[in-house]
C-alpha atoms as a PDB file:
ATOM      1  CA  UNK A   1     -12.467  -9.313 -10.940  1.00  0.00           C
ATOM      2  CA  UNK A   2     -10.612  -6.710 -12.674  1.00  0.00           C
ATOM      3  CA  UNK A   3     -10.093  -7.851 -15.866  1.00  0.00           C
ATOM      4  CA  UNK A   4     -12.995  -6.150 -17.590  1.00  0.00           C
ATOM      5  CA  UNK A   5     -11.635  -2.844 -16.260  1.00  0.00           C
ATOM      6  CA  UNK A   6      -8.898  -0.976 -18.804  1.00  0.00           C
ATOM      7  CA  UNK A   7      -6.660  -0.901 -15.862  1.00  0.00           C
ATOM      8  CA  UNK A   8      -3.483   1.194 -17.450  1.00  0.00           C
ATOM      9  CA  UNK A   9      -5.655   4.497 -18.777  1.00  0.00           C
ATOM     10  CA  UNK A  10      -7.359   5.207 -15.125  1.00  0.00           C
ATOM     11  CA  UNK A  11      -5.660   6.110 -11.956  1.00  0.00           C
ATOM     12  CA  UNK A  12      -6.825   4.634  -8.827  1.00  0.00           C
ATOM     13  CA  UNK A  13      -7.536   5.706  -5.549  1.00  0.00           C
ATOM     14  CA  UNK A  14      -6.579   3.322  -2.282  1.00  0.00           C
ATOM     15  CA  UNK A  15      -8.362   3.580   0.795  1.00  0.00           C
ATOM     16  CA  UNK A  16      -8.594   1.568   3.170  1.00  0.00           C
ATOM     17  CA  UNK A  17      -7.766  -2.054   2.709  1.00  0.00           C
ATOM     18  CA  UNK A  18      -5.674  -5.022   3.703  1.00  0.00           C
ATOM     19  CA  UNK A  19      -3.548  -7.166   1.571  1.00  0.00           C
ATOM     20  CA  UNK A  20      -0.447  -9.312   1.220  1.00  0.00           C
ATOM     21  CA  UNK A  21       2.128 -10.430  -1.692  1.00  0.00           C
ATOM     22  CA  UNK A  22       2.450 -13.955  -1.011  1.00  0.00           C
ATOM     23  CA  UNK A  23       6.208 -15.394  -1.044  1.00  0.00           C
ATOM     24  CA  UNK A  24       6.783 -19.219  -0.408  1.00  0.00           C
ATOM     25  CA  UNK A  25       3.210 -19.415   0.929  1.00  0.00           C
ATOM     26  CA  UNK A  26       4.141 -16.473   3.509  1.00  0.00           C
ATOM     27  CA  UNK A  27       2.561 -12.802   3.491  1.00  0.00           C
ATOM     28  CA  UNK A  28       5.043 -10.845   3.192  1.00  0.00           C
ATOM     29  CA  UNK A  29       4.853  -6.869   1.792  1.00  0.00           C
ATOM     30  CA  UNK A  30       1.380  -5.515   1.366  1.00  0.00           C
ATOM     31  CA  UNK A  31      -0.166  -4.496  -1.605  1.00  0.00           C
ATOM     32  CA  UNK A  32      -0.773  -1.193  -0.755  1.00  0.00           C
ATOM     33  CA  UNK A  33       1.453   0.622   1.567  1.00  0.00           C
ATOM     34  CA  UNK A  34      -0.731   2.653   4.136  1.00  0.00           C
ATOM     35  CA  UNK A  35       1.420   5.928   2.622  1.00  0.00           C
ATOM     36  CA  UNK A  36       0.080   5.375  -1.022  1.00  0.00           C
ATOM     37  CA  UNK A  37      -3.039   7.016  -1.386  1.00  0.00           C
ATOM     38  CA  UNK A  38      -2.920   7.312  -5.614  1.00  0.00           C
ATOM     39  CA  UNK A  39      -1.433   4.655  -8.276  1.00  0.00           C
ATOM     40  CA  UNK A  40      -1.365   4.548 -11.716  1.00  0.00           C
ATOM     41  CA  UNK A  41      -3.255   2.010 -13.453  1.00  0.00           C
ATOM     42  CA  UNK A  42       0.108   1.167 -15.297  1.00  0.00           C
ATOM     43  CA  UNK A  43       1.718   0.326 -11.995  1.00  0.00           C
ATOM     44  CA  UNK A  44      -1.339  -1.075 -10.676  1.00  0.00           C
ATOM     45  CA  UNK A  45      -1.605  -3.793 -13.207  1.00  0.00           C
ATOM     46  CA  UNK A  46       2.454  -4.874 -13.831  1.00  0.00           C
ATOM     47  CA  UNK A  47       1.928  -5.539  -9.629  1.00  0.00           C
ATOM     48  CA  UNK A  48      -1.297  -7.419 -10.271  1.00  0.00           C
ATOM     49  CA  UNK A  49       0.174  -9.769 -13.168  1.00  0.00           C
ATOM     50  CA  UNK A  50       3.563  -9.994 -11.518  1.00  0.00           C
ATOM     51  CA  UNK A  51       3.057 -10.976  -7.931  1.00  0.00           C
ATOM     52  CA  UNK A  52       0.154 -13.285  -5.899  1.00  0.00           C
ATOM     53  CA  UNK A  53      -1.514 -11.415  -3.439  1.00  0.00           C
ATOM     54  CA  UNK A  54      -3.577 -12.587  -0.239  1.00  0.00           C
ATOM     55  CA  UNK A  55      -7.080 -10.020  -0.631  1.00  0.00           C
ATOM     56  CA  UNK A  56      -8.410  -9.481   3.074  1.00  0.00           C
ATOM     57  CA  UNK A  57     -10.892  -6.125   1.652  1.00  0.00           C
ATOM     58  CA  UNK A  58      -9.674  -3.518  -0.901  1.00  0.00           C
ATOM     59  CA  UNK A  59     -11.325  -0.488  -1.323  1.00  0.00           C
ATOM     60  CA  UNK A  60     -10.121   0.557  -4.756  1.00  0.00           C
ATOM     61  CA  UNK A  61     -11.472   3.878  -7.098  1.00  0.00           C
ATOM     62  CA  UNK A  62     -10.813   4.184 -10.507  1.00  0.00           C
ATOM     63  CA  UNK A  63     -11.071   7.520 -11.971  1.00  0.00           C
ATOM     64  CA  UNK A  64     -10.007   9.225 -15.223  1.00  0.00           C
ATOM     65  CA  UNK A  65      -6.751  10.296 -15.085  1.00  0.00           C
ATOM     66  CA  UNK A  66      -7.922  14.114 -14.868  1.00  0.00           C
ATOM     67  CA  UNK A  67     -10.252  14.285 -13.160  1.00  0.00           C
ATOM     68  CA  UNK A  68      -8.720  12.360  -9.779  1.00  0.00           C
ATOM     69  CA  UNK A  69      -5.993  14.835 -10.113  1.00  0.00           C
ATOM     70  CA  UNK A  70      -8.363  18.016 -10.377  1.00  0.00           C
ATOM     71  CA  UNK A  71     -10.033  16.094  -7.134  1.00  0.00           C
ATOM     72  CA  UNK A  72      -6.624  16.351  -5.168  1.00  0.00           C
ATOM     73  CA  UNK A  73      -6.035  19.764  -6.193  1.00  0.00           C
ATOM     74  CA  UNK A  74      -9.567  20.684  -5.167  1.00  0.00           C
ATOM     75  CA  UNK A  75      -9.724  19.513  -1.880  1.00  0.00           C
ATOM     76  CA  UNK A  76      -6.300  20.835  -0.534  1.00  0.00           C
END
């Protein structure tokens, strides 16, 4: 789904969602902590290539790397 997308040069912005790393065939951690509203696309994609993940929904944003951190400073 993503691999069109130049993942690394954006950052993205999580909202709601629901997903899993899978270990042995077990959920285990999710994919993005409840806490973590903002990751870089370069941390995005080593967790994307490096781990299998269960997808319930993900509600992801990709933004220029400016201009989602002029957003934050914007809005308080």
């Amino acid at each position: 789904m993503l691999k069109r997308i130049d993942i690394p040069i954006l950052s993205w912005r999580i909202s709601n969602g629901e997903s899993y790393r899978m270990i042995n065939d077990e959920w285990d951690e999710e994919l993005f902590p409840t806490d973590e509203k903002v990751i870089e696309g370069t941390a995005l994609e080593k967790s994307a290539e490096n781990n299998i993940y269960y997808i319930i929904f993900a509600d992801l944003q990709a933004y220029p790397k400016e201009r989602l951190r002029t957003c934050f400073i914007s809005s308080g």
